[in-house]
C-alpha atoms as a PDB file:
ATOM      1  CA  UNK A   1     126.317 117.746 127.984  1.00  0.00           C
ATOM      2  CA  UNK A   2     123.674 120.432 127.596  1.00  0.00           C
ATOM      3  CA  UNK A   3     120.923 120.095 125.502  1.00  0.00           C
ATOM      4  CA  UNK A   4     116.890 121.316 124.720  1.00  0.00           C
ATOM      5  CA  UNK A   5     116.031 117.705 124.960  1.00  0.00           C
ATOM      6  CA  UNK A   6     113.802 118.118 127.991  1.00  0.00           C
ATOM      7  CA  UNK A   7     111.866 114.281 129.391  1.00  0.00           C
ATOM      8  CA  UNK A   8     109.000 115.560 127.384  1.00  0.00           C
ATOM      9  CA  UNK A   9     110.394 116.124 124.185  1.00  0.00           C
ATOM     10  CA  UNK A  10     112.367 112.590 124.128  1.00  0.00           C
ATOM     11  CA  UNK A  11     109.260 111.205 125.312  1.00  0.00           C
ATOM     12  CA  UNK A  12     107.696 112.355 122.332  1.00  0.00           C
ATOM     13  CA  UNK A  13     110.292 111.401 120.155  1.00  0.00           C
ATOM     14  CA  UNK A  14     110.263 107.710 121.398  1.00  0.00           C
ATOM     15  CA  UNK A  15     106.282 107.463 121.081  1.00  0.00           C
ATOM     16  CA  UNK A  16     107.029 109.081 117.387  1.00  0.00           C
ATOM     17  CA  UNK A  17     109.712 106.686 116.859  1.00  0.00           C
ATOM     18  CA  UNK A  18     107.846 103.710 117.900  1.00  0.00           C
ATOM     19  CA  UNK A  19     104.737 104.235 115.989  1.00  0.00           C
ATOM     20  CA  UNK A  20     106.749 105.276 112.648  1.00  0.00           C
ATOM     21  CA  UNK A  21     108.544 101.755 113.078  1.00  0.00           C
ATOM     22  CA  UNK A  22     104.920  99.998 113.927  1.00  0.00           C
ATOM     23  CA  UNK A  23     103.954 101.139 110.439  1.00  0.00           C
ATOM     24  CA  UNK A  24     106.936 101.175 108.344  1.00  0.00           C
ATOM     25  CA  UNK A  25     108.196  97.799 109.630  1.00  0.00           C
ATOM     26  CA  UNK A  26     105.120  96.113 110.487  1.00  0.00           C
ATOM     27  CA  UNK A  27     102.035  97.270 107.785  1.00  0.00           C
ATOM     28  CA  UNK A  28     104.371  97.480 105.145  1.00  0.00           C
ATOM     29  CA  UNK A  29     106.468  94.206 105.809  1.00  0.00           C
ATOM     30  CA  UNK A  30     102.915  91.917 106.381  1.00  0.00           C
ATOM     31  CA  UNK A  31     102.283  92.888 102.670  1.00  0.00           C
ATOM     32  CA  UNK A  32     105.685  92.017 101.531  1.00  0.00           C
ATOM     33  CA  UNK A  33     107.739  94.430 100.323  1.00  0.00           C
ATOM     34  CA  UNK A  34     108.087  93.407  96.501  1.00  0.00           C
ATOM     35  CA  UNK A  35     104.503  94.716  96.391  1.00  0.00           C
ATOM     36  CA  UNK A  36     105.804  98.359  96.800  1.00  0.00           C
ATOM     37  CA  UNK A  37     105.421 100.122  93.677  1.00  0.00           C
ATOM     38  CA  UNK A  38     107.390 103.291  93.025  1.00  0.00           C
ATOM     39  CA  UNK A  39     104.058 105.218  93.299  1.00  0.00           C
ATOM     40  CA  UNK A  40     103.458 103.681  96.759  1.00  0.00           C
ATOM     41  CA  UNK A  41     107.481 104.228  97.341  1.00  0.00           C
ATOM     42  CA  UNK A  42     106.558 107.494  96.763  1.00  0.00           C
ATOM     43  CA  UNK A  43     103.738 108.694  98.353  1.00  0.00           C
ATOM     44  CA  UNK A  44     105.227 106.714 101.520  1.00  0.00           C
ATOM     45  CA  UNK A  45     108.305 109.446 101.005  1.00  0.00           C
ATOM     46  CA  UNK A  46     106.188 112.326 101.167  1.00  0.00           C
ATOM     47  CA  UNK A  47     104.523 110.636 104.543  1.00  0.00           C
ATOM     48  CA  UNK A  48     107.945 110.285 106.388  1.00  0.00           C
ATOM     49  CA  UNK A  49     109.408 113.715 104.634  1.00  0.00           C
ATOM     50  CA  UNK A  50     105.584 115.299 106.309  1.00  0.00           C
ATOM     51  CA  UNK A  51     106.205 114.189 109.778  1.00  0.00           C
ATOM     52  CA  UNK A  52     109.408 114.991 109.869  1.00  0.00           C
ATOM     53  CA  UNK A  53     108.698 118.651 109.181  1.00  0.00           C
ATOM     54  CA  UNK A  54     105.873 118.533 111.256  1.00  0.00           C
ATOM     55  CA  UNK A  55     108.318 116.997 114.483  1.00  0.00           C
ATOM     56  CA  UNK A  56     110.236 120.625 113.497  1.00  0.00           C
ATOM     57  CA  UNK A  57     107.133 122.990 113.442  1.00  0.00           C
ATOM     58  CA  UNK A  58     106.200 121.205 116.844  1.00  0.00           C
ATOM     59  CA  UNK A  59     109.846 121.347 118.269  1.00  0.00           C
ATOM     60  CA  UNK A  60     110.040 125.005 117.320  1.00  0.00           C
ATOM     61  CA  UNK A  61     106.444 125.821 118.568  1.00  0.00           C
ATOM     62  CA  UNK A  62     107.330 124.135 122.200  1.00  0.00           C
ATOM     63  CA  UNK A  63     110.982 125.658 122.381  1.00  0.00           C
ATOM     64  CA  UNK A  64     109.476 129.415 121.336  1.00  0.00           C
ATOM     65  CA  UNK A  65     107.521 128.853 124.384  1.00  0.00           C
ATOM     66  CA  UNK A  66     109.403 127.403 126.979  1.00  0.00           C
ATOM     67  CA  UNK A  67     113.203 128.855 126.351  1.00  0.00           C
ATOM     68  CA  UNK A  68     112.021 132.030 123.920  1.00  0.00           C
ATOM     69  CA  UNK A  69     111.775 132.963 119.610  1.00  0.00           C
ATOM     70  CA  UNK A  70     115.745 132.909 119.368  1.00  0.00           C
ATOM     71  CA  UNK A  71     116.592 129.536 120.765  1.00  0.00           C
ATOM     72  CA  UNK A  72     113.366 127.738 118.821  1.00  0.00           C
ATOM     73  CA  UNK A  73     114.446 129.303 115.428  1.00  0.00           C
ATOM     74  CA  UNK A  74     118.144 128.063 115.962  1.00  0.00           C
ATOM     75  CA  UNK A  75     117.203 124.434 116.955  1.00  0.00           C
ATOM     76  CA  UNK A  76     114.713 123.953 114.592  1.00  0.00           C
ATOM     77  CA  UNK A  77     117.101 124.926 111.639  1.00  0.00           C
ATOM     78  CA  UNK A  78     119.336 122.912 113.378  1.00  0.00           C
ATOM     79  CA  UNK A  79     116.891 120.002 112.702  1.00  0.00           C
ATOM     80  CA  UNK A  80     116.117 120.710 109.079  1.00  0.00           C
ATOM     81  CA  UNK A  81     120.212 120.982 108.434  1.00  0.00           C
ATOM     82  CA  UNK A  82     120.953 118.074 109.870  1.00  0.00           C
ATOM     83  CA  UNK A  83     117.589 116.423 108.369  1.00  0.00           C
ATOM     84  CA  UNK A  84     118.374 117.802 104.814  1.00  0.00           C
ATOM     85  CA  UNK A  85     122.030 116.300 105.224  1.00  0.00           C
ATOM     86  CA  UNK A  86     121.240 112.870 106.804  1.00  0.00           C
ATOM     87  CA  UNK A  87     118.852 112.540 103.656  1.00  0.00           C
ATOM     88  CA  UNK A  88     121.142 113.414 100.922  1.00  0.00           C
ATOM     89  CA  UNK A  89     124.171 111.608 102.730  1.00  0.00           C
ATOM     90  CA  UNK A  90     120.965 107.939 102.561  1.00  0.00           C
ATOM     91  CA  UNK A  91     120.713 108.025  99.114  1.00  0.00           C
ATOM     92  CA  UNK A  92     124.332 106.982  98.920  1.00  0.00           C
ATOM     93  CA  UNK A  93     123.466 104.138 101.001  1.00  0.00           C
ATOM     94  CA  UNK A  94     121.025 102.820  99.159  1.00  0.00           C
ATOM     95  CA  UNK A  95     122.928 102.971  96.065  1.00  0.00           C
ATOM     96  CA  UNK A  96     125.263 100.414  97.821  1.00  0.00           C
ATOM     97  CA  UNK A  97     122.109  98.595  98.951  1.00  0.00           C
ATOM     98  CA  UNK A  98     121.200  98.082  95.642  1.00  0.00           C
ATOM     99  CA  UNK A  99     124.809  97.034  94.738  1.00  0.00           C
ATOM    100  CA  UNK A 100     124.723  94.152  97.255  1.00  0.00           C
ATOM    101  CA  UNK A 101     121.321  92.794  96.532  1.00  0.00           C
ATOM    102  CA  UNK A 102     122.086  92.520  92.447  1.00  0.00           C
ATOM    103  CA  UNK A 103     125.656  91.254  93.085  1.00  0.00           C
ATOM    104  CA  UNK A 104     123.741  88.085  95.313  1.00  0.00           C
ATOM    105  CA  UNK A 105     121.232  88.172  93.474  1.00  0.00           C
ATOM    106  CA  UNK A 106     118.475  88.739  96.271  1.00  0.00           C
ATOM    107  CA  UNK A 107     114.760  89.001  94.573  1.00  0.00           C
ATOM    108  CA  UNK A 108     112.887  91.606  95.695  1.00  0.00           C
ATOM    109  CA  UNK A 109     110.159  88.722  97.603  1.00  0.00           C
ATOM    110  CA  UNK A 110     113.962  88.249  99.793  1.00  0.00           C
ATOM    111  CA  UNK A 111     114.772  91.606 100.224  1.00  0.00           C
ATOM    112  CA  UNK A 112     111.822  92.788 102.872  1.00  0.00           C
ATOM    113  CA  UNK A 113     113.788  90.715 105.569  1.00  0.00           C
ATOM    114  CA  UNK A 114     116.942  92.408 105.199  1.00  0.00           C
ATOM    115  CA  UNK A 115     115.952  95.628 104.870  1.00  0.00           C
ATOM    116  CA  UNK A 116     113.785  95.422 108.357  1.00  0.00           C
ATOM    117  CA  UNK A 117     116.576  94.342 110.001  1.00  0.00           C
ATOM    118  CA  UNK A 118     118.614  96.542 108.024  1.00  0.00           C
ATOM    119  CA  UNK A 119     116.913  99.682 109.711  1.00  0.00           C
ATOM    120  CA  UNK A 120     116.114  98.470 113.057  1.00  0.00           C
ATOM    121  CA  UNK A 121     120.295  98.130 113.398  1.00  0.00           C
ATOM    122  CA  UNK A 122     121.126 101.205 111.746  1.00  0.00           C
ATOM    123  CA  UNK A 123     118.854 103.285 114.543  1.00  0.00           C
ATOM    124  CA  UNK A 124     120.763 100.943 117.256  1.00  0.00           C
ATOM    125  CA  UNK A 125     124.000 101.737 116.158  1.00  0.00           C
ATOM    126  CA  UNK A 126     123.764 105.383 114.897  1.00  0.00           C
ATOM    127  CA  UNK A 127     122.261 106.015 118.580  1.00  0.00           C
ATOM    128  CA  UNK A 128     125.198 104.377 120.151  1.00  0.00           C
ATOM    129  CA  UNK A 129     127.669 106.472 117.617  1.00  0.00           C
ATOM    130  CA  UNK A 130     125.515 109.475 118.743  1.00  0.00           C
ATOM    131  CA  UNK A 131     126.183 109.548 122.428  1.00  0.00           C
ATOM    132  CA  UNK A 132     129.415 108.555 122.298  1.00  0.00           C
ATOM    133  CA  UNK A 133     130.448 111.133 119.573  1.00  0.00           C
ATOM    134  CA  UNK A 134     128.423 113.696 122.132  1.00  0.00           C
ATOM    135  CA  UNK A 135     130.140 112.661 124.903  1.00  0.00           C
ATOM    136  CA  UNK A 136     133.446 112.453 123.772  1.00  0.00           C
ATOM    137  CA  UNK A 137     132.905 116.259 121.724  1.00  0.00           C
ATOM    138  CA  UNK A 138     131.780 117.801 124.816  1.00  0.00           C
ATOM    139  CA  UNK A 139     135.049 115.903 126.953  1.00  0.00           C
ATOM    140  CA  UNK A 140     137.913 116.846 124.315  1.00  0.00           C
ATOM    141  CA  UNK A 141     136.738 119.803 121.537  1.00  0.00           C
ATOM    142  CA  UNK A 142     139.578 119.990 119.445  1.00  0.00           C
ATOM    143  CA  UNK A 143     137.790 116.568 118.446  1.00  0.00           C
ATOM    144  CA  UNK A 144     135.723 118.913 115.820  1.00  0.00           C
ATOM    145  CA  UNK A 145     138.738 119.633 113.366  1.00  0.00           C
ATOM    146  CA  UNK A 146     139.286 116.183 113.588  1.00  0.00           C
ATOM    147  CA  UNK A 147     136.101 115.617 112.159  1.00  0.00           C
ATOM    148  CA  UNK A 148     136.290 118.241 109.994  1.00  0.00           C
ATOM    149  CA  UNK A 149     139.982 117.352 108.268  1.00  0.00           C
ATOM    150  CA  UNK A 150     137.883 113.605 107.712  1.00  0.00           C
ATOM    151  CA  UNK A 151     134.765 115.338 106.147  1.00  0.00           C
ATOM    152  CA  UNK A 152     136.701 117.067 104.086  1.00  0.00           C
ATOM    153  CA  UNK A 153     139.410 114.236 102.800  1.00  0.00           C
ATOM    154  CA  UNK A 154     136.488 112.508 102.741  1.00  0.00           C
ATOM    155  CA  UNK A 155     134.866 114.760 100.178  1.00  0.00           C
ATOM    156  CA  UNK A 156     137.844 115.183  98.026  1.00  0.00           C
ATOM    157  CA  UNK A 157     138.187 111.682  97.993  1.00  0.00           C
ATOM    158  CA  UNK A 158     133.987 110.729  96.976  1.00  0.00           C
ATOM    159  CA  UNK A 159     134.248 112.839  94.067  1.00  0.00           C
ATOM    160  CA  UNK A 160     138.090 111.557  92.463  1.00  0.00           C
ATOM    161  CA  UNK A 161     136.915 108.017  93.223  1.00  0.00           C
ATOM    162  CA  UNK A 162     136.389 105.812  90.347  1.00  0.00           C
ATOM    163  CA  UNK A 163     132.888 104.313  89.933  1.00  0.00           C
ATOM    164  CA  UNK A 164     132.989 100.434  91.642  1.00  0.00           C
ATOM    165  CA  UNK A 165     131.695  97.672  89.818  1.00  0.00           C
ATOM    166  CA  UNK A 166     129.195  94.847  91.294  1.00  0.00           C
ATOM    167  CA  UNK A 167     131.442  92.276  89.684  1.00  0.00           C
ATOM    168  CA  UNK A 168     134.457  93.273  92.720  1.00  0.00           C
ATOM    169  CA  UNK A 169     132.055  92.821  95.607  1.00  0.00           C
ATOM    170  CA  UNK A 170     132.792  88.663  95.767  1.00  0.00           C
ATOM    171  CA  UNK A 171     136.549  89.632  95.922  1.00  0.00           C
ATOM    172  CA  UNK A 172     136.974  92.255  98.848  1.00  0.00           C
ATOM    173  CA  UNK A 173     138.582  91.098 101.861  1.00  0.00           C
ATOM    174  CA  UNK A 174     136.065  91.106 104.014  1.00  0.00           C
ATOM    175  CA  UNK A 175     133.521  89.058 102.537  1.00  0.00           C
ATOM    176  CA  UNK A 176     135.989  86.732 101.511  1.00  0.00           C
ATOM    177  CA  UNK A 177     137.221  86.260 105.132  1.00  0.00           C
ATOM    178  CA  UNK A 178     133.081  85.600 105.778  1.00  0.00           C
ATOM    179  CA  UNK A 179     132.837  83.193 103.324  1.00  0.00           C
ATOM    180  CA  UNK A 180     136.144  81.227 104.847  1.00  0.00           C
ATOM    181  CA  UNK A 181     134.775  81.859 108.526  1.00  0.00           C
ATOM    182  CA  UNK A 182     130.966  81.046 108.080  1.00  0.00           C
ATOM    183  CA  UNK A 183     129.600  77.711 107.383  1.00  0.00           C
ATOM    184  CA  UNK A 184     127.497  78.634 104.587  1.00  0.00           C
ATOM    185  CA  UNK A 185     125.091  76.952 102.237  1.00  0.00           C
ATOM    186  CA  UNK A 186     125.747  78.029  98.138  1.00  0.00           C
ATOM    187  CA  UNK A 187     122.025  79.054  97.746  1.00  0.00           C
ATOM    188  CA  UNK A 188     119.850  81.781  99.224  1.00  0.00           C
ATOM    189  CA  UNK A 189     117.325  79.834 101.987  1.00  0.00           C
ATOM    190  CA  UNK A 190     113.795  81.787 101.174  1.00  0.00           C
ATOM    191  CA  UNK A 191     113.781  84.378 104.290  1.00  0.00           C
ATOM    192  CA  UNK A 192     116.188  82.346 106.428  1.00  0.00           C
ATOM    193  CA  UNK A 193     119.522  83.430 107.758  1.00  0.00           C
ATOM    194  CA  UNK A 194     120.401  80.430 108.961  1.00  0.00           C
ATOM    195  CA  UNK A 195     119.023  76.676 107.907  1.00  0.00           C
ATOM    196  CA  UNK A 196     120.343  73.067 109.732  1.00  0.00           C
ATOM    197  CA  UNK A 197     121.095  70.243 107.777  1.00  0.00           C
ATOM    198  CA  UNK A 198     122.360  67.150 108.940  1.00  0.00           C
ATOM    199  CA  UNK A 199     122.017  68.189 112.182  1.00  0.00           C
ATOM    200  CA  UNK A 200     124.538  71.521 111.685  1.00  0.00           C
ATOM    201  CA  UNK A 201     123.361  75.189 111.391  1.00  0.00           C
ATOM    202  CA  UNK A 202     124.561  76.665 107.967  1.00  0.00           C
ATOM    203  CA  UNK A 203     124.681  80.635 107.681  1.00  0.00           C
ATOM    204  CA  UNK A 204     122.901  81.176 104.460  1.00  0.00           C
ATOM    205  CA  UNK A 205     124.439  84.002 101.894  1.00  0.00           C
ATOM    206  CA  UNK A 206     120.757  86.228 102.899  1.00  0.00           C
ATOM    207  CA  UNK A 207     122.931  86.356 106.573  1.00  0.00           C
ATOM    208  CA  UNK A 208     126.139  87.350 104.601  1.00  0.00           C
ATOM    209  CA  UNK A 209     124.242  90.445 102.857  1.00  0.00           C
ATOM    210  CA  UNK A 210     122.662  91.393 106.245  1.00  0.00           C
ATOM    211  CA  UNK A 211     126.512  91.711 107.676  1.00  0.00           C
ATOM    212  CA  UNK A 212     127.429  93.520 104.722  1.00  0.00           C
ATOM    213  CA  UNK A 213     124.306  96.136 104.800  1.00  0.00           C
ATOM    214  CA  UNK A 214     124.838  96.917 108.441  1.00  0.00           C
ATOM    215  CA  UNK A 215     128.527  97.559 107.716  1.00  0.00           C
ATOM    216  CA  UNK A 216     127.989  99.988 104.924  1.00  0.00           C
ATOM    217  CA  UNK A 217     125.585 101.659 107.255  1.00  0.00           C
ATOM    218  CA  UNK A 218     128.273 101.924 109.895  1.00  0.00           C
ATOM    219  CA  UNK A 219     130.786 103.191 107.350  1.00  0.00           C
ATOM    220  CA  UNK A 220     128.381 106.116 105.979  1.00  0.00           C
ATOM    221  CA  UNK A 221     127.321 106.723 109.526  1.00  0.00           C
ATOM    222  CA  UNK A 222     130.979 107.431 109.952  1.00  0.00           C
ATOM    223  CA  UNK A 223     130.336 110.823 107.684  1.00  0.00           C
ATOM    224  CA  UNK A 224     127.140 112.384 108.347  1.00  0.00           C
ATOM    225  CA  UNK A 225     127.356 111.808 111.851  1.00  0.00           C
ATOM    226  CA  UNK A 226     130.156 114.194 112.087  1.00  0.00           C
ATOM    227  CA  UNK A 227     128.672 116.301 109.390  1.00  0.00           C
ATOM    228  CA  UNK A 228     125.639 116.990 111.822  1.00  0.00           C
ATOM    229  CA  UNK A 229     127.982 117.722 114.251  1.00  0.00           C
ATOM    230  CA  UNK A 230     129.075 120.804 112.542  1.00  0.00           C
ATOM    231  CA  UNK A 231     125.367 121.818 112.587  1.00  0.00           C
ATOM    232  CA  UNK A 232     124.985 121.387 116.251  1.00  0.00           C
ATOM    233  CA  UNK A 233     126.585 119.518 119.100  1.00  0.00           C
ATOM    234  CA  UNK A 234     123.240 118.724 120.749  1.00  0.00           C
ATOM    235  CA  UNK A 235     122.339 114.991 121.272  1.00  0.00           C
ATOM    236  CA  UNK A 236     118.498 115.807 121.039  1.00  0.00           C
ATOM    237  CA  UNK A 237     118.816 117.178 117.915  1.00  0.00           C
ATOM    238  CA  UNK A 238     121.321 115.260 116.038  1.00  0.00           C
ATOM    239  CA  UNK A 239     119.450 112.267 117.028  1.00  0.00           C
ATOM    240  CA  UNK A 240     116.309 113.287 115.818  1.00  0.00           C
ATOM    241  CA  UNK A 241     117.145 114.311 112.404  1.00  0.00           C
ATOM    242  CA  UNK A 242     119.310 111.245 111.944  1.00  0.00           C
ATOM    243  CA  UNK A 243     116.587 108.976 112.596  1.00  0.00           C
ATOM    244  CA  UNK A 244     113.734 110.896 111.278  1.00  0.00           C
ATOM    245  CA  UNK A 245     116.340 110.343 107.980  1.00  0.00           C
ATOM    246  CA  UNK A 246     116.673 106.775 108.389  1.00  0.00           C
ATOM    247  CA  UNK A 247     112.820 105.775 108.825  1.00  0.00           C
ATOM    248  CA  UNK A 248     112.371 106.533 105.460  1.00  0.00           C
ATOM    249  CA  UNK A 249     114.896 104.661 104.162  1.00  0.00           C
ATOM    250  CA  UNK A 250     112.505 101.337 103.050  1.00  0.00           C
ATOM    251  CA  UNK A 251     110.265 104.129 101.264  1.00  0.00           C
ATOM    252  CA  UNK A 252     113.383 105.718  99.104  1.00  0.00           C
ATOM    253  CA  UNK A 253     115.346 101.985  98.675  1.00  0.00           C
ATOM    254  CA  UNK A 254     111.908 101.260  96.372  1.00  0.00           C
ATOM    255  CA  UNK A 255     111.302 104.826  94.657  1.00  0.00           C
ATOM    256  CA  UNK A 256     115.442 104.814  93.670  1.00  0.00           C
ATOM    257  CA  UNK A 257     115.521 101.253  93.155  1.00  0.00           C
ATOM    258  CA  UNK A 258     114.278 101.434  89.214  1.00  0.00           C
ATOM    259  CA  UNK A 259     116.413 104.978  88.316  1.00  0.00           C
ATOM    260  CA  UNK A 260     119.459 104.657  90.429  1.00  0.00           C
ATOM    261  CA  UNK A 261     121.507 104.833  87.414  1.00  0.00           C
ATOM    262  CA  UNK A 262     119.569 108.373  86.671  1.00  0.00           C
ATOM    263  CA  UNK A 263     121.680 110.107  89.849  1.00  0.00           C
ATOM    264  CA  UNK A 264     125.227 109.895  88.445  1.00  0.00           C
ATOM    265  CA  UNK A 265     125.889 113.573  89.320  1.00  0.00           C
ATOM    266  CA  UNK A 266     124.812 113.298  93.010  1.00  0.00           C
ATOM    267  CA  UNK A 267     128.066 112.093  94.287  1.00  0.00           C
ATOM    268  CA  UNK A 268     129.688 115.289  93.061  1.00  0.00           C
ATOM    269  CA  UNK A 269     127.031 117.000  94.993  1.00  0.00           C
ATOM    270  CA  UNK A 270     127.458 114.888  98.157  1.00  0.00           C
ATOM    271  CA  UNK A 271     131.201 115.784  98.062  1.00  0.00           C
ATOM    272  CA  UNK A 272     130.877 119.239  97.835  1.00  0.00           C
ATOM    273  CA  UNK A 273     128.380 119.265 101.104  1.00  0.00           C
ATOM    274  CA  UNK A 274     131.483 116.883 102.809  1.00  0.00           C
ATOM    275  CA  UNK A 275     133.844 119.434 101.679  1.00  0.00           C
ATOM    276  CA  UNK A 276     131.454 122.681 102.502  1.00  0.00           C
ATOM    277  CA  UNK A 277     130.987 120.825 106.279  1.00  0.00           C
ATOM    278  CA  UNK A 278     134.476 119.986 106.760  1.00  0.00           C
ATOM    279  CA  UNK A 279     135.639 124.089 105.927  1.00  0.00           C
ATOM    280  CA  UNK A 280     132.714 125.021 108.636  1.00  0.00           C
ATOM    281  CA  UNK A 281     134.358 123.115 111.279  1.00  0.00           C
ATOM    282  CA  UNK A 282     138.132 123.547 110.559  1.00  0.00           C
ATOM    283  CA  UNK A 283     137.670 127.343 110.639  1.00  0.00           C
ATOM    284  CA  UNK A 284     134.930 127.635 113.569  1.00  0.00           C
ATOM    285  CA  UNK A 285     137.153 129.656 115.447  1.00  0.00           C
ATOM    286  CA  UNK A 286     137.989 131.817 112.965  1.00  0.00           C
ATOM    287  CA  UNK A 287     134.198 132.644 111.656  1.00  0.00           C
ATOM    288  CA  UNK A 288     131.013 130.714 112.442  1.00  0.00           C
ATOM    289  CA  UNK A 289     128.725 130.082 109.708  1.00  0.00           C
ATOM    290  CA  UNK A 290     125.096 130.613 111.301  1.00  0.00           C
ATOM    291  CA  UNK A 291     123.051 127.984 110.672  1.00  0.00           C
ATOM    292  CA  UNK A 292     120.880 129.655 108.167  1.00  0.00           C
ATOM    293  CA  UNK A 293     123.552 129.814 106.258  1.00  0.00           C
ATOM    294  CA  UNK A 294     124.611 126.241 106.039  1.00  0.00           C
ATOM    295  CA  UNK A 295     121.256 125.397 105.417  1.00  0.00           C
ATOM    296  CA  UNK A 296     120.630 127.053 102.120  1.00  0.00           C
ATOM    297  CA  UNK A 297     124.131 126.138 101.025  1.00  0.00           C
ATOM    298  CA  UNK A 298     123.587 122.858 101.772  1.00  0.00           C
ATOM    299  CA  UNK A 299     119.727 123.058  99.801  1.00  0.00           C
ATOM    300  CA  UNK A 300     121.431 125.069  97.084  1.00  0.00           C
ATOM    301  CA  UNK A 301     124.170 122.354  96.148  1.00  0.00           C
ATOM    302  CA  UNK A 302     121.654 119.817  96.315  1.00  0.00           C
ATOM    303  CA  UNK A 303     119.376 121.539  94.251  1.00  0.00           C
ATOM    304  CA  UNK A 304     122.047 122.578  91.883  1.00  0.00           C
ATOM    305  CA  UNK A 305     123.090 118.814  91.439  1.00  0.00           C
ATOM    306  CA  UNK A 306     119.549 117.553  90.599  1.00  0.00           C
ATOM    307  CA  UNK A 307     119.593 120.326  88.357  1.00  0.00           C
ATOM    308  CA  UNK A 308     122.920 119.479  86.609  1.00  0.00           C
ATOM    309  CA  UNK A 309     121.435 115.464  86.517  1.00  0.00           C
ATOM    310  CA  UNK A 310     118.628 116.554  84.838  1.00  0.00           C
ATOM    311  CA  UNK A 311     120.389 118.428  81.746  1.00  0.00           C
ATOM    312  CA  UNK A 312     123.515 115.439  81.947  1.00  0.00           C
ATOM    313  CA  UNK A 313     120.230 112.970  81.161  1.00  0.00           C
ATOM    314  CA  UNK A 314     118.174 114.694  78.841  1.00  0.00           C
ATOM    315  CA  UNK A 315     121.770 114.889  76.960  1.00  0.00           C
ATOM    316  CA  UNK A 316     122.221 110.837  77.739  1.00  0.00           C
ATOM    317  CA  UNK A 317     118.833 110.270  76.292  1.00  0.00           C
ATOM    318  CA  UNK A 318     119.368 112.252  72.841  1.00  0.00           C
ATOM    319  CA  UNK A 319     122.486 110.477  72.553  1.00  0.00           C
ATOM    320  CA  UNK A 320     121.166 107.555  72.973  1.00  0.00           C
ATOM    321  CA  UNK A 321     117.941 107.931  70.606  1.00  0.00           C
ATOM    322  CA  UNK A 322     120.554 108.579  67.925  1.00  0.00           C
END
């Protein structure tokens, strides 16, 4: 499969990938991760948002010199699309993050543990999904409208679905076929996923969240990996941008964690990008949207929804003050 991925750049990307895991994992797990504030949450945002822009300006500089202007402008929009997309796509997993730690009632002291983990699977995973979505575009095409019939049932379906209620998470199949399958203890452990007693290892329900975190990350993986595939079929690049997207994802759990309720509008937003991605690819071979394009559509629905938030809360509010 072709792609601007030359030994250097992915050498660079796994030195940058390393170190942003070092310190996002590592410095900000020894002090716990219930110490996070949402102004720390924050200013850790802008740090991962920063690098990622600067991996772009230093993609584009190295492509403008080694394969010329026109290929380095492409890629590195390419990038930012995907980047932009990836990030929007997160905040929907965290929502459900948040879902699953209130409906277990995790503290936040509990929560550090499952969040590393959490992140070091989703970049496992998505990589795998990557490759294999690469390989198999680049064996069989006509995969694409595939992809882009899903995004865009997808998106129809994300903005008539009803909003889900942490009370139902106890009674959906799956975890109820964990529960029957796991020997489990009824209390959270501290940090531990599994404990022995009485000489047999118990699963404790901290394990059972774990499960149920990397499966939601699977599931949403399911949509913006294809959605970046409409950008570009490149491996380098829809790597990057997914993962540059995920290593922020501690960082924005902690700055959405106290106003999650305050984004009720984005999933209308986040449909309309699924449906806007899935049109791209079912008619690429009738016109191509240039990249450029996609990009500020993409941007402009985004900032259009934050936009529509704001007014739909300032309303909230006055009604409420009533």
């Amino acid at each position: 499969m072709h792609s601007v991925g030359s030994p250097l750049l992915w050498g660079i990307f796994a030195v940058v990938v390393i170190a942003m895991l070092a310190v996002d994992l590592l410095l900000q797990g020894r002090r716990g991760a219930h110490t996070m504030t949402m102004k720390q949450a924050a200013t850790w945002s802008i740090v991962w948002v920063s690098l990622s822009l600067l991996f772009a300006a230093t993609l584009w500089w190295y492509l403008s010199g080694t394969a010329g202007r026109e290929v380095a402008n492409a890629q590195a929009l390419a990038f930012l699309t995907g980047y932009i997309i990836e990030k929007a796509l997160a905040v929907d997993n965290v929502f459900v993050w948040l879902m699953l730690f209130g409906y277990f009632a995790v503290p936040p002291a509990l929560q550090r543990r499952v969040l590393i983990y959490g992140v070091l699977g989703a970049i496992v995973l998505r990589t795998l999904m990557i490759f294999t979505g690469s390989w198999l575009i680049s064996q069989f095409e006509w995969l694409l409208y595939i992809f882009g019939a899903f995004l865009l049932f997808t998106g129809v379906k994300m903005a008539l679905a009803k909003e889900d209620s942490t009370t139902g998470i106890g009674d959906k199949p799956l975890v109820r076929w964990l529960r029957g399958h796991l020997r489990m203890t009824d209390k959270i452990e501290n940090e531990r996923f599994f404990v022995r007693k009485n000489g047999l290892l118990f699963a404790t329900p901290l394990l059972l969240v774990l499960i149920l975190v990397e499966l939601s990350d699977v599931i949403f993986a399911v949509d913006s990996i294809p959605a970046i595939f409409a950008v570009t079929t490149d491996p380098f690049i829809v790597l990057t941008s997914n993962l540059f997207a995920i290593l922020g994802l501690r960082a924005m759990y902690f700055l959405l964690s106290g106003v999650a309720e305050r984004f009720s509008m984005l999933k209308y937003g986040l449909s309309v990008i699924l449906v806007f991605i899935g049109v791209k690819m079912l008619i690429v071979d009738i016109y191509h949207i240039p990249i450029a394009i996609s990009l500020g559509v993409v941007a402009g629905i985004l900032t259009l929804t934050l936009m529509i938030n704001v007014w739909v809360n300032k309303r909230n509010d006055r009604i409420n003050a009533r």
